[in-house]
C-alpha atoms as a PDB file:
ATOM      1  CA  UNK A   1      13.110 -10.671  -9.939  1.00  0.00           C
ATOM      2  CA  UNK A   2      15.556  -8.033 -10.456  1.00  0.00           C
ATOM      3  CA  UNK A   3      17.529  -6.669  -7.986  1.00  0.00           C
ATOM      4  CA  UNK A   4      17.699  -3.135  -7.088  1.00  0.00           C
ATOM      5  CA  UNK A   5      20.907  -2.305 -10.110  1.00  0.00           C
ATOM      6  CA  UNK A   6      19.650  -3.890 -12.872  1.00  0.00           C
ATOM      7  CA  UNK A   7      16.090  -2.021 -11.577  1.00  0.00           C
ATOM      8  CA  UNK A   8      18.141   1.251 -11.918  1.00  0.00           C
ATOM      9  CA  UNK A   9      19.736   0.341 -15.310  1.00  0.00           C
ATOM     10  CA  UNK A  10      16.424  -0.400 -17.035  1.00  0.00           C
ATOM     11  CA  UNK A  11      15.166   2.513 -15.882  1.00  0.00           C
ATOM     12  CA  UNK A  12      17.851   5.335 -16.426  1.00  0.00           C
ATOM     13  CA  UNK A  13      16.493   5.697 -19.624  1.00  0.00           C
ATOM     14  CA  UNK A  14      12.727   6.276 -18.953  1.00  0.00           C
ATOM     15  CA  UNK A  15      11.093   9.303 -18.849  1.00  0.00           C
ATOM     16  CA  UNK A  16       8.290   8.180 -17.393  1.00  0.00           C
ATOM     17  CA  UNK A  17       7.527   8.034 -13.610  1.00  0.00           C
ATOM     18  CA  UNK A  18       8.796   5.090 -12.064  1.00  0.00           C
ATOM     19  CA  UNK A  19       5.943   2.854 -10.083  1.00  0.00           C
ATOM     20  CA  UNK A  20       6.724   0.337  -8.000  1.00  0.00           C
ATOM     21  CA  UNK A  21       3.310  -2.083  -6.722  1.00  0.00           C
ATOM     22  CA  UNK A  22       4.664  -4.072  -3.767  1.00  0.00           C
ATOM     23  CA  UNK A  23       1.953  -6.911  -2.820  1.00  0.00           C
ATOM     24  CA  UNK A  24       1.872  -8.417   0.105  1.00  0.00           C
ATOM     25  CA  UNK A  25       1.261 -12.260  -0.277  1.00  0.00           C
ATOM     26  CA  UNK A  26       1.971 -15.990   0.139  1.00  0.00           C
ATOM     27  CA  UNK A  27       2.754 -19.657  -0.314  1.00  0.00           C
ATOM     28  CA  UNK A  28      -0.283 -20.676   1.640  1.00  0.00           C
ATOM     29  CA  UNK A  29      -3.302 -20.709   0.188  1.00  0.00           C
ATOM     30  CA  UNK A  30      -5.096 -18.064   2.393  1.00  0.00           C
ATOM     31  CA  UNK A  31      -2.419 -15.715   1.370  1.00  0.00           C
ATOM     32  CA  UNK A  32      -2.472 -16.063  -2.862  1.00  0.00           C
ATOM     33  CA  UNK A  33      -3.383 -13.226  -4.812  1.00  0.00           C
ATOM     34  CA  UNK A  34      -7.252 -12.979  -5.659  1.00  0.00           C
ATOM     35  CA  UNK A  35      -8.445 -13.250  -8.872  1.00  0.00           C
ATOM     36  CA  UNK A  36      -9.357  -9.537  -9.316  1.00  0.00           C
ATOM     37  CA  UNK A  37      -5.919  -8.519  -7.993  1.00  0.00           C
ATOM     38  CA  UNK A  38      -4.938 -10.448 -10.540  1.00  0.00           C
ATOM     39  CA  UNK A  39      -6.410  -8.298 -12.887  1.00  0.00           C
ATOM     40  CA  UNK A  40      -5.443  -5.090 -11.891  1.00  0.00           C
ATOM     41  CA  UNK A  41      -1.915  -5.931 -12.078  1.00  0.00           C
ATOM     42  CA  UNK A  42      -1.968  -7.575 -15.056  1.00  0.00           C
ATOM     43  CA  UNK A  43      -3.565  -4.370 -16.730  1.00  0.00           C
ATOM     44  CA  UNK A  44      -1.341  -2.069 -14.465  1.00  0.00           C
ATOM     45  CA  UNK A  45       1.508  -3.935 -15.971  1.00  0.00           C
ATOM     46  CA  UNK A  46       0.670  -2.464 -19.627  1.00  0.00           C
ATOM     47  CA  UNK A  47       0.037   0.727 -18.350  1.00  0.00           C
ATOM     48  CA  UNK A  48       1.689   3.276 -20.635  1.00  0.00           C
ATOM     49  CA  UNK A  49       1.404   6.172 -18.511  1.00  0.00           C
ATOM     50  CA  UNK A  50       4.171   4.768 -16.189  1.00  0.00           C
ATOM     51  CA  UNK A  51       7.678   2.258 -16.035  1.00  0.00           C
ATOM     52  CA  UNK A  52       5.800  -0.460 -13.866  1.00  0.00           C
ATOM     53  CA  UNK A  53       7.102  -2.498 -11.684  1.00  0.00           C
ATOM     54  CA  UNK A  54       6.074  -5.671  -9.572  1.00  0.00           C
ATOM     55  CA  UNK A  55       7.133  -6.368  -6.238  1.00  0.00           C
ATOM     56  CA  UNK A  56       5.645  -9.357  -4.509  1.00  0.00           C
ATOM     57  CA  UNK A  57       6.839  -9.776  -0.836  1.00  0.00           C
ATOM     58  CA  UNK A  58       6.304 -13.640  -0.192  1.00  0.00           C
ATOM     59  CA  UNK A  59       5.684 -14.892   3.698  1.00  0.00           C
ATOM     60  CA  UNK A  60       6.845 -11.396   4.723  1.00  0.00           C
ATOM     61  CA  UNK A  61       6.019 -10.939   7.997  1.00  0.00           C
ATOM     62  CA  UNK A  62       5.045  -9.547  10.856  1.00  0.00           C
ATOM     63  CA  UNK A  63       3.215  -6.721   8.654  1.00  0.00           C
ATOM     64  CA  UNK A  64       4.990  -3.556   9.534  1.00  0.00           C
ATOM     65  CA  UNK A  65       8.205  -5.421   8.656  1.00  0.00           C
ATOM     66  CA  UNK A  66       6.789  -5.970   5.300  1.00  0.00           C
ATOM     67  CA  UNK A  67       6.166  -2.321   4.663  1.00  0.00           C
ATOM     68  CA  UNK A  68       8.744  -1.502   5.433  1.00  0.00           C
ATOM     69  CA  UNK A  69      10.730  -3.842   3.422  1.00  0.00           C
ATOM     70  CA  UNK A  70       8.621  -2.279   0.541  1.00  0.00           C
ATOM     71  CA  UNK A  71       9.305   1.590   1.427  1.00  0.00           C
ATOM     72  CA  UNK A  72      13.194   0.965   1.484  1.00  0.00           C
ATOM     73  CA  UNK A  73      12.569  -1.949  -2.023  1.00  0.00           C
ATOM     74  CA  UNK A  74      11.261   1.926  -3.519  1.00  0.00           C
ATOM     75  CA  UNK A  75      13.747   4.156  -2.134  1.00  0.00           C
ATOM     76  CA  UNK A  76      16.524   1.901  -2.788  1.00  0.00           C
ATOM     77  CA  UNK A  77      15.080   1.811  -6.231  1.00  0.00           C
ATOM     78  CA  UNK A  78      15.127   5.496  -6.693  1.00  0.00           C
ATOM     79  CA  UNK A  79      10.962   5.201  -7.339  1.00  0.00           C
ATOM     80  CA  UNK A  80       8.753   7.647  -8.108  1.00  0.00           C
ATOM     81  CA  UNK A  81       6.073   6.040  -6.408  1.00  0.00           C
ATOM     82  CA  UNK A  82       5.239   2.943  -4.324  1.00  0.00           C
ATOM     83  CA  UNK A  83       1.955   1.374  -4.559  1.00  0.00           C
ATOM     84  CA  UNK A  84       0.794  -1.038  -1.645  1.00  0.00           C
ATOM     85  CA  UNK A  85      -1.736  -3.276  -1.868  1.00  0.00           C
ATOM     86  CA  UNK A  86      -2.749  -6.572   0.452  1.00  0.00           C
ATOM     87  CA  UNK A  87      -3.464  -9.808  -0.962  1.00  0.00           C
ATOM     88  CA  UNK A  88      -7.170  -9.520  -0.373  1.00  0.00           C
ATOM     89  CA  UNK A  89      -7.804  -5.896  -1.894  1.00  0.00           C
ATOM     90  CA  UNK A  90      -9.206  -5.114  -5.303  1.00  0.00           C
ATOM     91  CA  UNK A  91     -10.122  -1.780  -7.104  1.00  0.00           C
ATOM     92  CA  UNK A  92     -12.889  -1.886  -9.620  1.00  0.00           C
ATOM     93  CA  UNK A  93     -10.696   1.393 -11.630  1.00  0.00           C
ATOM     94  CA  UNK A  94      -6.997   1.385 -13.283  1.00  0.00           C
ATOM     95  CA  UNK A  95      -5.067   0.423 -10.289  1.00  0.00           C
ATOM     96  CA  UNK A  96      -2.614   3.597 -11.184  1.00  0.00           C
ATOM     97  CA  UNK A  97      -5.169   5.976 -11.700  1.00  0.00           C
ATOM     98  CA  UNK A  98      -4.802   7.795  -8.407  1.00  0.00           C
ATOM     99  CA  UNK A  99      -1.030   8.529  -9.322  1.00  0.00           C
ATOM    100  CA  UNK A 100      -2.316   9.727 -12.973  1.00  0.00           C
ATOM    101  CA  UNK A 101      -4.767  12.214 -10.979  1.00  0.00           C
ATOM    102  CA  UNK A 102      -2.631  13.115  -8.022  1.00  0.00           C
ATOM    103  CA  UNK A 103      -2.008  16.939  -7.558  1.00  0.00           C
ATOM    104  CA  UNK A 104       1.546  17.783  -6.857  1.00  0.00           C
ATOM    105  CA  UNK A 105       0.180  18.410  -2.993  1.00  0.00           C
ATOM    106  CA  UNK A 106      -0.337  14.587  -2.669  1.00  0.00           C
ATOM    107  CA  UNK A 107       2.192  12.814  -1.089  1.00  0.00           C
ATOM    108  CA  UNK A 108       0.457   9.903   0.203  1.00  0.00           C
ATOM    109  CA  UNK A 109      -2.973   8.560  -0.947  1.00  0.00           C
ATOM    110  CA  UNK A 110      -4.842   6.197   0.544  1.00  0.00           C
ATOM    111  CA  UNK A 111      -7.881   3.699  -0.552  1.00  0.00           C
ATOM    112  CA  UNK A 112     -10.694   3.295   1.500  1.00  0.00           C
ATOM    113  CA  UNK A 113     -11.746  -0.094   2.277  1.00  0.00           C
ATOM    114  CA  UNK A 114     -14.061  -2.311   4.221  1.00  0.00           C
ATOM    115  CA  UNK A 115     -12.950  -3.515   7.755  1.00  0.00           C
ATOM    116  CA  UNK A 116     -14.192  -6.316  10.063  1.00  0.00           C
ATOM    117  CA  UNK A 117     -14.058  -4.699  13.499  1.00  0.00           C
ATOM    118  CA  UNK A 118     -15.296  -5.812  16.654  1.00  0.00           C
ATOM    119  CA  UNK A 119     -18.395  -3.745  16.311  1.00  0.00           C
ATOM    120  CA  UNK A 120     -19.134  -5.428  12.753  1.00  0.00           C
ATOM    121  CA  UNK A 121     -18.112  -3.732   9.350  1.00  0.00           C
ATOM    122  CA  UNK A 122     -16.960  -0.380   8.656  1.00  0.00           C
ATOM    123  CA  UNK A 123     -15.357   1.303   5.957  1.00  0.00           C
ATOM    124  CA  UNK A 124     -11.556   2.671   7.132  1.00  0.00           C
ATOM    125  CA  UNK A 125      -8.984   4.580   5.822  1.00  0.00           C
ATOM    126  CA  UNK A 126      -6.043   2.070   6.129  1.00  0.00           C
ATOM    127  CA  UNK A 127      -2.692   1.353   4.123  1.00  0.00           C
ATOM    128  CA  UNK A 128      -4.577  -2.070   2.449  1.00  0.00           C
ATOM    129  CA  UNK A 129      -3.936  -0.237  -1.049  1.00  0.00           C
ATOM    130  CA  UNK A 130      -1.787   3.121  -0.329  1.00  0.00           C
ATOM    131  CA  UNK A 131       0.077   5.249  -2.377  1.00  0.00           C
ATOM    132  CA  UNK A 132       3.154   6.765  -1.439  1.00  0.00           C
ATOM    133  CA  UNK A 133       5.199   9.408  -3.724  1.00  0.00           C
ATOM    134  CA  UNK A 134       9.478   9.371  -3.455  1.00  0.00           C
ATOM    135  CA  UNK A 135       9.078  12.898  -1.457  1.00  0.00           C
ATOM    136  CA  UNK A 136       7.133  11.527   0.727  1.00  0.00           C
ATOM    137  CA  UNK A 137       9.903   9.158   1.935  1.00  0.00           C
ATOM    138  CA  UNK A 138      12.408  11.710   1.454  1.00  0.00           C
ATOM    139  CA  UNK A 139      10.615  14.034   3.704  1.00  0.00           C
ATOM    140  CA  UNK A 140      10.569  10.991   6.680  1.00  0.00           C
ATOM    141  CA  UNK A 141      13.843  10.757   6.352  1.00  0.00           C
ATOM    142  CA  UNK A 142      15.277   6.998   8.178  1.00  0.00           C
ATOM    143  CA  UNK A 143      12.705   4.499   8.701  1.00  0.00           C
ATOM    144  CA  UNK A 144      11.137   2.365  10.317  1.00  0.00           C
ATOM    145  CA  UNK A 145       7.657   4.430   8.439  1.00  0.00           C
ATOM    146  CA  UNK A 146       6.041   1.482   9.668  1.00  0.00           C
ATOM    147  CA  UNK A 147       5.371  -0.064  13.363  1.00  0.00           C
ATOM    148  CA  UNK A 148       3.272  -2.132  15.442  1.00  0.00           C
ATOM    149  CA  UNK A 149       3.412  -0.484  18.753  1.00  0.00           C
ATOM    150  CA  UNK A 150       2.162  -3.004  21.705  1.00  0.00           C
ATOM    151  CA  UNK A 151      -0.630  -2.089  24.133  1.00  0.00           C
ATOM    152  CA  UNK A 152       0.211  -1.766  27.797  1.00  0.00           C
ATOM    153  CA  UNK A 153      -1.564  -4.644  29.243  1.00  0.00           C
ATOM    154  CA  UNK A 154      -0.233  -8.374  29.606  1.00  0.00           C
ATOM    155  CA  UNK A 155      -1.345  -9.598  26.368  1.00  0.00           C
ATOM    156  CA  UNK A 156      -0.257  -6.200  24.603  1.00  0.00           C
ATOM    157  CA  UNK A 157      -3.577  -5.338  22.976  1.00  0.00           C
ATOM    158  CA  UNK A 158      -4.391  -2.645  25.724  1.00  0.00           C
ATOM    159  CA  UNK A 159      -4.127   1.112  25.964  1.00  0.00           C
ATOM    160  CA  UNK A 160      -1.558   2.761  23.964  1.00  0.00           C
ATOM    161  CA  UNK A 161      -1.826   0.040  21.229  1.00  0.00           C
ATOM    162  CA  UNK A 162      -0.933   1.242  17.616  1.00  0.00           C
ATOM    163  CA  UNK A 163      -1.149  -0.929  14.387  1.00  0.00           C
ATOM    164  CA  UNK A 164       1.582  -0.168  11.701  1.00  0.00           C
ATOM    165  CA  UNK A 165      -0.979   2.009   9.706  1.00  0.00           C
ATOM    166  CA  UNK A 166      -1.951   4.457  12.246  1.00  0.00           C
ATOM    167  CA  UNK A 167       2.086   5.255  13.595  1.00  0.00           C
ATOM    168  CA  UNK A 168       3.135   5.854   9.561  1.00  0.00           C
ATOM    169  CA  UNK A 169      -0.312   8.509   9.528  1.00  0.00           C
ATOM    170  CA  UNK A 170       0.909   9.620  12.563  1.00  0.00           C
ATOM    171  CA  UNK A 171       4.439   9.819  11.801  1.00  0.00           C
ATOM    172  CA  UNK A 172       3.623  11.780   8.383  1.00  0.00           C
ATOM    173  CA  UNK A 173       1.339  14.523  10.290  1.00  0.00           C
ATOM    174  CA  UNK A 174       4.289  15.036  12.620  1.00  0.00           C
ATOM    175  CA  UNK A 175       7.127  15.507   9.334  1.00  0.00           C
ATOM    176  CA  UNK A 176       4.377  17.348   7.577  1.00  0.00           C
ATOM    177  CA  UNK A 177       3.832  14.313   4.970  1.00  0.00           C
ATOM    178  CA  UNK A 178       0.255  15.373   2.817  1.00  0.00           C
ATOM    179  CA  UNK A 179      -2.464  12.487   3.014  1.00  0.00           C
ATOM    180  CA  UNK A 180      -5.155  12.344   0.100  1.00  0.00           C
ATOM    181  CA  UNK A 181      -8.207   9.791   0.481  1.00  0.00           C
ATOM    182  CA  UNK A 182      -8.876   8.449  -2.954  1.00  0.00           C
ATOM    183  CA  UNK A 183     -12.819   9.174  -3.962  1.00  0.00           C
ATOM    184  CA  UNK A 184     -13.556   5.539  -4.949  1.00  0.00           C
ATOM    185  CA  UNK A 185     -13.354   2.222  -2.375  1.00  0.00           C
ATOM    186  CA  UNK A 186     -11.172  -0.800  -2.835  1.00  0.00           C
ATOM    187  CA  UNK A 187     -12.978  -4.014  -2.592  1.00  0.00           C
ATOM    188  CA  UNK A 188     -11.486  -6.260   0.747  1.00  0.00           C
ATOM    189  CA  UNK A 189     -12.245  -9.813   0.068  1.00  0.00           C
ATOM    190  CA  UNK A 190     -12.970 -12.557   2.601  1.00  0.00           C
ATOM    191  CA  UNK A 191     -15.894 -14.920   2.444  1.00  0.00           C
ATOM    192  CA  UNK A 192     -17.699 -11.980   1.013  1.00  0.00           C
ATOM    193  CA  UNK A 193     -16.860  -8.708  -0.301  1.00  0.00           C
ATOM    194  CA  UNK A 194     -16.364  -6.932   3.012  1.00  0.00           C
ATOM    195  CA  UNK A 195     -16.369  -3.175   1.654  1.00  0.00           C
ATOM    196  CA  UNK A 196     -20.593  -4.352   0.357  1.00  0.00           C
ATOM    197  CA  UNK A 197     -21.163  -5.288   3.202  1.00  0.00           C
ATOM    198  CA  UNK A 198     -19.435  -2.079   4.969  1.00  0.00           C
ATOM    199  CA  UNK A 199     -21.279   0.386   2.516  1.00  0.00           C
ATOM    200  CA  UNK A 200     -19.049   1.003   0.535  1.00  0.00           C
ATOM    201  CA  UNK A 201     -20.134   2.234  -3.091  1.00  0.00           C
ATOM    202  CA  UNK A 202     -18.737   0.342  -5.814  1.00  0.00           C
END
């Protein structure tokens, strides 16, 4: 994998936008890439609407480190985009469409995608697949862009609780950071297809 100054001396030359896809995976079998992930990257790879490149963060953990990790991989890169997607997502159109349709108000997109909540299924708005644009991170300034903020109670899961996706969203509506919802789902495998189940259209 190259490191971020042989990244910047392949791409000095390009004058297409830069894309980073940072995927969040493991050793362990439970965290491998599934097969239609596979897919998307390997046709994102030839896309030639964009300089593409492939990010895997192994074992990376807990999960706000690892997006972070990725945000500063992209800045530190000098990116024009970051695309993150979990281990256990899939889209069922080009993975780099969104960027190819984004209007110059869209900073950050984001994929919706079937959840398993405590209540059963339901289709969020999360950072599973997200797309984040370099002014985006300019505009944030420092990080962390990404935290898990514990609850109040003894086992930290009470009031005030805030998972890593929900303090970036919150963090960009305070700095004035755009949000876009993409019009199409991405697929969240498990046993089953959890974005079917949620009602999802795909």
């Amino acid at each position: 994998m190259l490191d971020s100054s042989q990244l910047q001396n392949l791409i000095s030359h390009s004058k297409r936008e830069k894309v980073v896809i940072a995927v969040f995976c493991g050793r362990e079998r439970q965290n491998w890439l599934n097969p239609e992930l596979t897919l998307n990257l390997f046709k994102a790879g030839t896309d030639p609407r964009f300089e593409v490149f492939l990010h895997l963060l192994k074992d990376s953990r807990p999960w706000d480190k690892a997006r972070n990790l990725a945000m500063a991989h992209a800045r530190n890169c000098k990116m024009d985009w970051l695309v993150m997607v979990d281990n256990d997502q899939f889209v069922n159109f080009d993975l780099l469409d969104p960027i190819a349709h984004a209007p110059s108000s869209a900073w950050v997109i984001t994929v919706p995608t079937g959840a398993i909540l405590d209540a059963g299924t339901k289709m969020v708005a999360s950072c599973a697949v997200v797309y984040v644009r370099r002014r985006a991170w300019e505009k944030l300034g420092q990080g962390p862009w990404f935290r898990w903020v514990p609850g109040s109670n003894e086992t930290l899961d009470g009031p005030g609780e805030i998972c890593e996706d929900e303090f970036f969203r919150k963090k960009c509506d305070e700095a004035g950071v755009n949000f876009l919802a993409y019009s199409e789902p991405a697929g969240h495998w498990r046993t089953y297809d959890v974005t079917s189940i949620a009602g999802g259209t795909r």
